[in-house]
PDB file of N, CA and C in Angstrom:
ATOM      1  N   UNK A   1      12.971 -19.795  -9.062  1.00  0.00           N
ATOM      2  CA  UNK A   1      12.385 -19.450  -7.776  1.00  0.00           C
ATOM      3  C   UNK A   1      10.995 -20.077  -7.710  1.00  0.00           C
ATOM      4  N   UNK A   2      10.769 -20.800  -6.522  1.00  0.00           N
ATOM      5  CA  UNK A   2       9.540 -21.105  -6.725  1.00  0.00           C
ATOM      6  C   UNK A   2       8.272 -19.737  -6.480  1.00  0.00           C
ATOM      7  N   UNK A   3       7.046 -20.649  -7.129  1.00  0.00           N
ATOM      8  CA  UNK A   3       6.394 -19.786  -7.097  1.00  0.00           C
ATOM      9  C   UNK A   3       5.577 -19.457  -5.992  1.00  0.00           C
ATOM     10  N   UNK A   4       5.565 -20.069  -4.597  1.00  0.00           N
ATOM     11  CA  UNK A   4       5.246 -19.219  -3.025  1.00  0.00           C
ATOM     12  C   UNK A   4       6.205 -18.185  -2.732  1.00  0.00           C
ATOM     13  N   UNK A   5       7.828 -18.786  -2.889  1.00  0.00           N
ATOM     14  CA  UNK A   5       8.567 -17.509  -3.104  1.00  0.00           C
ATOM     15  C   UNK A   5       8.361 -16.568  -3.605  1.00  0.00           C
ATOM     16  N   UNK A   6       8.264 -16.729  -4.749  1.00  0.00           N
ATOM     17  CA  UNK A   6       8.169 -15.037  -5.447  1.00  0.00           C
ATOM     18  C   UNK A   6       6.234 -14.369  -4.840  1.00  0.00           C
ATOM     19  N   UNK A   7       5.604 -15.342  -4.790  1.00  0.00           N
ATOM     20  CA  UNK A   7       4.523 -14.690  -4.336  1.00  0.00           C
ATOM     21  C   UNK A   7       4.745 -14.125  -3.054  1.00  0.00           C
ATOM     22  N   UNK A   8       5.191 -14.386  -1.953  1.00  0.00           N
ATOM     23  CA  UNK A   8       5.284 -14.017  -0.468  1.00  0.00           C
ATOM     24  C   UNK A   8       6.514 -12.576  -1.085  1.00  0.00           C
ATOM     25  N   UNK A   9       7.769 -12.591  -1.656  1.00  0.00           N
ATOM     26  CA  UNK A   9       8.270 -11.677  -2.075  1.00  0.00           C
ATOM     27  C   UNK A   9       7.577 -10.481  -2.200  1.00  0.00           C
ATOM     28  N   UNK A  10       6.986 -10.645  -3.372  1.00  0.00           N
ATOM     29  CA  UNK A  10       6.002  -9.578  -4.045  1.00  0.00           C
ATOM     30  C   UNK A  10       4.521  -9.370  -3.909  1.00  0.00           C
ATOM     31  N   UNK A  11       4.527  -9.875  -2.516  1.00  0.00           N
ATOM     32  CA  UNK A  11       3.213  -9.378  -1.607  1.00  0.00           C
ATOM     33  C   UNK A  11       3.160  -7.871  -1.207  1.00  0.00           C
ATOM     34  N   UNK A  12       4.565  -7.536  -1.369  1.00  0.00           N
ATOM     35  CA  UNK A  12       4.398  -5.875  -1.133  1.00  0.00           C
ATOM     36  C   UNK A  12       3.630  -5.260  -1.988  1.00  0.00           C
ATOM     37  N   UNK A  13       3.669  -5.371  -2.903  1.00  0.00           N
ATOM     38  CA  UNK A  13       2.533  -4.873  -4.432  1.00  0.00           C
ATOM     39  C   UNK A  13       3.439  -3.352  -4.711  1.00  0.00           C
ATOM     40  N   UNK A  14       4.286  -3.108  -4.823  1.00  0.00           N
ATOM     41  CA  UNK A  14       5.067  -2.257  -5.445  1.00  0.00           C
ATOM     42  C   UNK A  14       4.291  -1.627  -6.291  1.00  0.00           C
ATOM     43  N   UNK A  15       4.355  -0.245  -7.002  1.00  0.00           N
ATOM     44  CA  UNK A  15       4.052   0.294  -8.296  1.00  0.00           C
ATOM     45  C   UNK A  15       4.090  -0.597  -9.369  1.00  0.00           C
ATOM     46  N   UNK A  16       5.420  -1.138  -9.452  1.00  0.00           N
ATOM     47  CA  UNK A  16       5.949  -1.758 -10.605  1.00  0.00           C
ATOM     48  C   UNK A  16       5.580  -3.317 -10.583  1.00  0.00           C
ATOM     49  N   UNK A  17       5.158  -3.793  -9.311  1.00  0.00           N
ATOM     50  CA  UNK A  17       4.763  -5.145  -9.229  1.00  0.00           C
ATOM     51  C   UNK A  17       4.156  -5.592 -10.405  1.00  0.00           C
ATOM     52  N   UNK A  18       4.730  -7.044 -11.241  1.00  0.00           N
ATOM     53  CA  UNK A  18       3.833  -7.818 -12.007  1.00  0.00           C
ATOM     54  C   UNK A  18       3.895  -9.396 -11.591  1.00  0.00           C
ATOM     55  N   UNK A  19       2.640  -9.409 -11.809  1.00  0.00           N
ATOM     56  CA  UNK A  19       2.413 -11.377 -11.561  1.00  0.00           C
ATOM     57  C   UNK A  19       3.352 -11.886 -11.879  1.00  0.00           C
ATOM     58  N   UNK A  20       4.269 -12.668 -10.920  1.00  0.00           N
ATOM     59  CA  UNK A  20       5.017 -13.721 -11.232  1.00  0.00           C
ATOM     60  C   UNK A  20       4.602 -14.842 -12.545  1.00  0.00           C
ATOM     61  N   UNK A  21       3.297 -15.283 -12.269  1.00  0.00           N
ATOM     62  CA  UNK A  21       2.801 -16.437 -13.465  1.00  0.00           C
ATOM     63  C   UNK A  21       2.468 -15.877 -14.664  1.00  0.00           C
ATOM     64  N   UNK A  22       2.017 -14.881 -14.822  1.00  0.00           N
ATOM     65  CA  UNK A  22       0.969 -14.317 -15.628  1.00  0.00           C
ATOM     66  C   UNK A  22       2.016 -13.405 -16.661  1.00  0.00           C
ATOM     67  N   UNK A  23       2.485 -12.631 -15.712  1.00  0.00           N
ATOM     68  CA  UNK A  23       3.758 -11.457 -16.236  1.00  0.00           C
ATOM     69  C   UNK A  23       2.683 -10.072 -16.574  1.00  0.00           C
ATOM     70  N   UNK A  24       1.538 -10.190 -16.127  1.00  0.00           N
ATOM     71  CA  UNK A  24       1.220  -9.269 -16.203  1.00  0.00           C
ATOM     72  C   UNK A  24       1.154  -7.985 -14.854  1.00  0.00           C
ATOM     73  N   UNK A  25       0.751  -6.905 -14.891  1.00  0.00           N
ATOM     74  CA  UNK A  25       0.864  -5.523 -14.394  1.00  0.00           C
ATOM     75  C   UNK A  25      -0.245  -5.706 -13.415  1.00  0.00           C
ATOM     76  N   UNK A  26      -1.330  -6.127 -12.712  1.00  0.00           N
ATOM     77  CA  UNK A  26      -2.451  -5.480 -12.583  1.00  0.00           C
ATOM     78  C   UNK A  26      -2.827  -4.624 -11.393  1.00  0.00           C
ATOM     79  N   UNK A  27      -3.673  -3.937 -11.936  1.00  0.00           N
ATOM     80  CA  UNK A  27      -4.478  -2.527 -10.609  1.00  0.00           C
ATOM     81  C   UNK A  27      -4.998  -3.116  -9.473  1.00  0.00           C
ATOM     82  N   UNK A  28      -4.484  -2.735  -8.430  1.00  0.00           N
ATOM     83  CA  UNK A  28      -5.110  -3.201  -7.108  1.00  0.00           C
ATOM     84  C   UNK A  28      -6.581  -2.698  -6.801  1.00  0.00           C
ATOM     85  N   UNK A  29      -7.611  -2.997  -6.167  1.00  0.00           N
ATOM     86  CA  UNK A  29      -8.427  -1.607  -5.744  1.00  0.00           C
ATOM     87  C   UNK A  29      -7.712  -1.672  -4.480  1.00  0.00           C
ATOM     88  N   UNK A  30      -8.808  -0.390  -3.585  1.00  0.00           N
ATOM     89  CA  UNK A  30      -8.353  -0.244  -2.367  1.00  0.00           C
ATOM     90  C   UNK A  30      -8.731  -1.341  -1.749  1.00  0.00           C
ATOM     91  N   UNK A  31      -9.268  -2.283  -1.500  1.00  0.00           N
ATOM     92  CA  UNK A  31      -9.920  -2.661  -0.429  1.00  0.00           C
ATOM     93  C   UNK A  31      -8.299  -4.395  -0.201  1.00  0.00           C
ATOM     94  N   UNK A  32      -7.807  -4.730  -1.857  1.00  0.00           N
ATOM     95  CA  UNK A  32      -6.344  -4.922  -1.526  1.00  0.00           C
ATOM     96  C   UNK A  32      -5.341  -4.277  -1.280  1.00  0.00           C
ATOM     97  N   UNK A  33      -5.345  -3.343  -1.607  1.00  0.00           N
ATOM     98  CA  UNK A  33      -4.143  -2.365  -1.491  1.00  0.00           C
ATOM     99  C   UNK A  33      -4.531  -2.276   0.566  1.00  0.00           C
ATOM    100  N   UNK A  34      -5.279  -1.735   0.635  1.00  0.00           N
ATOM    101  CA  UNK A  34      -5.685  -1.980   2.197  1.00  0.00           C
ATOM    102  C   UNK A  34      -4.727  -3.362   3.027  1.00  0.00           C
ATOM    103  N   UNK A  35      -5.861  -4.925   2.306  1.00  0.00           N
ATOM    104  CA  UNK A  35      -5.410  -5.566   3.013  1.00  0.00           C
ATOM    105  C   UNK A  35      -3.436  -5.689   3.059  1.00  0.00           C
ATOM    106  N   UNK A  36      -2.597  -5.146   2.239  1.00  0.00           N
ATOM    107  CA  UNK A  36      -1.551  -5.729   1.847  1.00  0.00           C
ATOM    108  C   UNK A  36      -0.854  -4.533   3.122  1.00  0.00           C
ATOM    109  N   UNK A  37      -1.391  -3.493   3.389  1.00  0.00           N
ATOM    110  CA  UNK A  37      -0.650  -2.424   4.076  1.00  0.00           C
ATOM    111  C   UNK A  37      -0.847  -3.167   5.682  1.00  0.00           C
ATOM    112  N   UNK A  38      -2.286  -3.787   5.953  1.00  0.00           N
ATOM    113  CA  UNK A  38      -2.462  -4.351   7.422  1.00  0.00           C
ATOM    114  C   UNK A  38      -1.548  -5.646   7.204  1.00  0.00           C
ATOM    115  N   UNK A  39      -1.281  -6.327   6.338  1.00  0.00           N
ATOM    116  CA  UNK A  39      -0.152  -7.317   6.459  1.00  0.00           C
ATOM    117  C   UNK A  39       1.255  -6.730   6.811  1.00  0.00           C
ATOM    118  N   UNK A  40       1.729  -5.819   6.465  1.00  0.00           N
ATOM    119  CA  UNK A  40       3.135  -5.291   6.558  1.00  0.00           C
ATOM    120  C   UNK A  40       3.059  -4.844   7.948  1.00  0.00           C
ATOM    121  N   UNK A  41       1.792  -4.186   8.417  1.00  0.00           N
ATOM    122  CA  UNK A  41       2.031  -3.150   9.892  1.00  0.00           C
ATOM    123  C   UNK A  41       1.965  -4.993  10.489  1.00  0.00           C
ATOM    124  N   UNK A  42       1.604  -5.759  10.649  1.00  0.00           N
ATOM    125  CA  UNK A  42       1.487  -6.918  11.315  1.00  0.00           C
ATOM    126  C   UNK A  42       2.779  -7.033  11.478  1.00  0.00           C
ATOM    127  N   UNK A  43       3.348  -7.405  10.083  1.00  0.00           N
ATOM    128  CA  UNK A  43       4.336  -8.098  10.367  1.00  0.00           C
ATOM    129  C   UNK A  43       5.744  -7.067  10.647  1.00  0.00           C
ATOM    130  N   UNK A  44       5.750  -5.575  10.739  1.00  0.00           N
ATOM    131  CA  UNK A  44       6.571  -5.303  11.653  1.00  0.00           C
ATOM    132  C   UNK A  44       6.237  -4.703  12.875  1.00  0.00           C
ATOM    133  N   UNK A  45       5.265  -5.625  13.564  1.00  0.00           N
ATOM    134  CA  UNK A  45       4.491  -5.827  15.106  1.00  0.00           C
ATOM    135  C   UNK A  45       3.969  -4.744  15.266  1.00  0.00           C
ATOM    136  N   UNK A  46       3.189  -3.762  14.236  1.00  0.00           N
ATOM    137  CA  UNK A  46       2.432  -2.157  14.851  1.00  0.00           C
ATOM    138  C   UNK A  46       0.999  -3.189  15.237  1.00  0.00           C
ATOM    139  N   UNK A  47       0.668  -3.896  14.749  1.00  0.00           N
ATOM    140  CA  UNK A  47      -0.493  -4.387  15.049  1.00  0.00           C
ATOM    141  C   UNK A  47      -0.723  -5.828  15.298  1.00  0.00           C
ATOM    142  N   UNK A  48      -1.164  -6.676  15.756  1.00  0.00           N
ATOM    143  CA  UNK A  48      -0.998  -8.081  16.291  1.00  0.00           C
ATOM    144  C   UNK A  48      -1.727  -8.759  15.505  1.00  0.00           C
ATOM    145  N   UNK A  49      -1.139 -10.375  14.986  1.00  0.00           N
ATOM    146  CA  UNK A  49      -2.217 -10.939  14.911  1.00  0.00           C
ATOM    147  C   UNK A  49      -3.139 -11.562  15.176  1.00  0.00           C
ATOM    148  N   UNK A  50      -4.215 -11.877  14.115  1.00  0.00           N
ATOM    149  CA  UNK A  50      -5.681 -12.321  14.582  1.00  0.00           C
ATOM    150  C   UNK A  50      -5.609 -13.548  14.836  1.00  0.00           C
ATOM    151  N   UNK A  51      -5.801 -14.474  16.009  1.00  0.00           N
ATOM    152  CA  UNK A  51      -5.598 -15.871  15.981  1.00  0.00           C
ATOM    153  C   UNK A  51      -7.071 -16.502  16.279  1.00  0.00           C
ATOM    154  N   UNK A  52      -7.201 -17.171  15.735  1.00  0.00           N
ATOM    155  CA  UNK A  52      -8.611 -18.455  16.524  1.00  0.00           C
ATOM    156  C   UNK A  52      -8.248 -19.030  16.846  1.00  0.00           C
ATOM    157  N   UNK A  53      -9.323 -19.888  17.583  1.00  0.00           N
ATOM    158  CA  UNK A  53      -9.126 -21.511  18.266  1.00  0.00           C
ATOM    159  C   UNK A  53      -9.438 -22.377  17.777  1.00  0.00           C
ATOM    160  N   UNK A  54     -10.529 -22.159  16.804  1.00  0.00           N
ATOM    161  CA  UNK A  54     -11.001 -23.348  16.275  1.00  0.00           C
ATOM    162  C   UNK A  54     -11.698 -22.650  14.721  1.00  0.00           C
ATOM    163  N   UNK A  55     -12.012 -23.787  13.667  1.00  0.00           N
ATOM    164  CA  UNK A  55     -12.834 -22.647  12.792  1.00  0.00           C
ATOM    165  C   UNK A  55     -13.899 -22.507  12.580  1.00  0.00           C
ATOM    166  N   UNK A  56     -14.377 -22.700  13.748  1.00  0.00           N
ATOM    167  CA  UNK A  56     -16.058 -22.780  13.844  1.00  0.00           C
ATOM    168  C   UNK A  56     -15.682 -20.690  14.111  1.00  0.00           C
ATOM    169  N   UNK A  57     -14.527 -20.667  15.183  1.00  0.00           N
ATOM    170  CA  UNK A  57     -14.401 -19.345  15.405  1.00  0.00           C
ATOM    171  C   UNK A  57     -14.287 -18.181  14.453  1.00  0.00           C
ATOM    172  N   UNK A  58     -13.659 -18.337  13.728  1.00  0.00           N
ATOM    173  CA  UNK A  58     -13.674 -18.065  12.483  1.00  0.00           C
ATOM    174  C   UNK A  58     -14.311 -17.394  11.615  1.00  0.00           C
ATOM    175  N   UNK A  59     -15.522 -18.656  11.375  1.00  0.00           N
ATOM    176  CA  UNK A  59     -16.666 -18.816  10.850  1.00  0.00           C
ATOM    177  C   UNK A  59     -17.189 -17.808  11.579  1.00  0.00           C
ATOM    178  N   UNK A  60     -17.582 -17.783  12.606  1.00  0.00           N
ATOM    179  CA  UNK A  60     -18.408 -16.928  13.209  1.00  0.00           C
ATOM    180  C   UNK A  60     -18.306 -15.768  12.796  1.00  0.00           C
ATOM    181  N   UNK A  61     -16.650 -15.315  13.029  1.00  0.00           N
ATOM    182  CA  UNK A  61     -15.918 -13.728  12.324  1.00  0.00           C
ATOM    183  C   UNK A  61     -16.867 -13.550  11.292  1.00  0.00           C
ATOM    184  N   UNK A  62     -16.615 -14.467  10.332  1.00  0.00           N
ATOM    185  CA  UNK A  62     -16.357 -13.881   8.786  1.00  0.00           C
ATOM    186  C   UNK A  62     -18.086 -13.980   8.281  1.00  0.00           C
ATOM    187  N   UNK A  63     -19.247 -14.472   9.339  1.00  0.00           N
ATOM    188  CA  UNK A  63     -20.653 -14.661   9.315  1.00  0.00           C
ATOM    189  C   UNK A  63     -20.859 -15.439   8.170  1.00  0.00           C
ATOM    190  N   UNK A  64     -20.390 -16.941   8.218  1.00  0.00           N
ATOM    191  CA  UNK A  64     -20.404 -17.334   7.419  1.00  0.00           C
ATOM    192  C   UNK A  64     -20.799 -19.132   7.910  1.00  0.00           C
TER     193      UNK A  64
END
């Protein structure tokens, strides 16, 4: 399996989730465990996504 596959797979972060490359276990904090839950409500449409126009726009977001 390649390895975007198994990464996009096991983006859910399961309990039991371990790194595809690594084979290891590791602890999420919250602030991933967060982002991985606003990916799932996205993608079964509770919440929309964020699009730009350009990445100056972006930039601006992320104050950078």
């Amino acid at each position: 399996m390649p390895i975007t596959e198994a990464v996009r797979e096991e983006i859910e972060m399961d309990a039991d989730w371990e790194c595809p490359i690594c084979g290891k276990n590791p602890k999420f904090n919250a602030e991933t465990i967060a982002a991985a839950e606003e990916c799932r409500a996205m993608r079964a449409g509770k919440i929309p996504f964020k699009r730009y126009h350009s990445i100056e726009e972006l930039r601006e977001e992320l104050g950078v």
